[in-house]
Protein backbone atom coordinates (compact mmCIF):
# COMPACT_ATOMS: atom_id res chain seq x y z
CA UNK A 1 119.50 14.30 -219.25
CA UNK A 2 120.56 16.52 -216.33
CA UNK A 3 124.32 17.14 -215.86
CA UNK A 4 126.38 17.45 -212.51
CA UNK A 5 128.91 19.86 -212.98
CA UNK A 6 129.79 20.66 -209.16
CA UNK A 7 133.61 20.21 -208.84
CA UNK A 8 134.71 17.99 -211.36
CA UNK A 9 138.08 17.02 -210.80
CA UNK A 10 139.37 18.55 -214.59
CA UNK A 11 139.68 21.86 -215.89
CA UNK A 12 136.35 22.53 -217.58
CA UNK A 13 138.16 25.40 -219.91
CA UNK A 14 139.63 22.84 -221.67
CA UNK A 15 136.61 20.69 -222.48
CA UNK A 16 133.45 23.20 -221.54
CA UNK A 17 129.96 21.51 -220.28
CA UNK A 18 128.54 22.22 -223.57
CA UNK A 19 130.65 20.22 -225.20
CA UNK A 20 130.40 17.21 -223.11
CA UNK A 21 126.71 17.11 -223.32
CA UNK A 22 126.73 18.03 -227.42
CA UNK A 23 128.60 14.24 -227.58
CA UNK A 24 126.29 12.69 -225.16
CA UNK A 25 123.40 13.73 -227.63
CA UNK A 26 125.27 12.61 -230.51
CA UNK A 27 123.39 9.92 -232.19
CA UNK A 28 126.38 8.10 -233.08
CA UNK A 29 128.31 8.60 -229.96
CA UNK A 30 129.70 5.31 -228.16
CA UNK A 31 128.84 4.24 -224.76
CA UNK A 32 130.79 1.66 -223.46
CA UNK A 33 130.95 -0.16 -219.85
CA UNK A 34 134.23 -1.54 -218.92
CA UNK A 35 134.33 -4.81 -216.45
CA UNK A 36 135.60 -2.77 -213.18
CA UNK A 37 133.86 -0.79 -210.52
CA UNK A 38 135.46 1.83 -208.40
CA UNK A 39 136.40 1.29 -204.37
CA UNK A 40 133.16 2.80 -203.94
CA UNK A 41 131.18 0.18 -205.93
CA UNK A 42 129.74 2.82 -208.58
CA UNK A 43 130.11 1.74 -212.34
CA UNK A 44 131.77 4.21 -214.64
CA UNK A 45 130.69 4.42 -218.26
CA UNK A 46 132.89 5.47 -221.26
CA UNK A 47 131.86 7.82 -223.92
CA UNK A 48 133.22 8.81 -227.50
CA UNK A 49 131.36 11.38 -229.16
CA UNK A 50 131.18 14.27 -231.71
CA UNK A 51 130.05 17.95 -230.82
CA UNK A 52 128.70 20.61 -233.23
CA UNK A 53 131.64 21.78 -234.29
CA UNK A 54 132.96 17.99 -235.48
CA UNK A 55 135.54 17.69 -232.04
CA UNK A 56 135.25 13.91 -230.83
CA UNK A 57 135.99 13.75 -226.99
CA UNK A 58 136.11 10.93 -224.81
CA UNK A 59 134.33 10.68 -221.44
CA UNK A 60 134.35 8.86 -218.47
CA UNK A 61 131.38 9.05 -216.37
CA UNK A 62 128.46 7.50 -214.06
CA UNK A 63 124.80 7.81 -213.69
CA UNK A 64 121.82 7.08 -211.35
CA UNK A 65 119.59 6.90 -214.31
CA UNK A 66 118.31 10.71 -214.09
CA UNK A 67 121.75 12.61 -213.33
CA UNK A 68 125.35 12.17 -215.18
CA UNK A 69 128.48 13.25 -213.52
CA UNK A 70 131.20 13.59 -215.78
CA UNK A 71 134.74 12.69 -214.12
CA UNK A 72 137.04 12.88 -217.16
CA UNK A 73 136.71 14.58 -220.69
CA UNK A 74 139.37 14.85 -222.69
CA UNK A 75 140.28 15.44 -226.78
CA UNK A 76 140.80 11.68 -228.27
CA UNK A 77 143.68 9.85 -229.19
CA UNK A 78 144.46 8.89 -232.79
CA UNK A 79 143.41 5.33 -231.84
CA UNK A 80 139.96 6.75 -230.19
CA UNK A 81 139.15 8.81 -232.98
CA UNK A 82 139.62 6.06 -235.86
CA UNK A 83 137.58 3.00 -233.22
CA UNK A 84 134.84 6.02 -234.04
CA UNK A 85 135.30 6.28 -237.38
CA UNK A 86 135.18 2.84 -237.70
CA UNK A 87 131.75 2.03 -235.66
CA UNK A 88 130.67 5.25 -237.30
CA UNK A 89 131.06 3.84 -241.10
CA UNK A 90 129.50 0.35 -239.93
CA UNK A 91 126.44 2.26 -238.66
CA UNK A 92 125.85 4.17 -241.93
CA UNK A 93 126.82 1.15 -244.60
């Protein structure tokens, strides 16, 4: 999984690269694609996911199949963090 991490349009000191990818390479991490497209046509993705060090961030990104480019990343909400509790503790029943 190769990441694009040329001018992303958030502050990456707040939510650094390693980070990002730690929750795309969480097993349990949630990827989820919502019925819109952009102006542009591309499909963006959601992801919830846990790094290392147990922070669960939320993503919103797209992919050609071989590169991601990560447009949003951001700590969850409350709501966020118990939807991944919740699909979490299904997965592991």
């Amino acid at each position: 999984m190769e990441f694009d991490w040329l001018e992303v349009p958030f502050d990456l000191r707040k939510v650094p690269p390693k980070e990002i990818e730690e929750t795309f390479e969480d097993p349990f991490s949630l990827r989820l694609l919502p019925e819109l497209t952009t102006a542009a046509g591309e499909a963006r993705y959601f992801n919830l996911g846990r790094t290392i060090s147990n922070r669960t961030i939320f993503s919103v990104f797209w992919t050609d199949g071989k590169r991601y480019r990560v447009v949003l990343a951001r700590d969850v909400t409350p709501e966020e963090e118990s939807f991944y509790e919740r699909k979490y503790n299904e997965f592991n029943v």
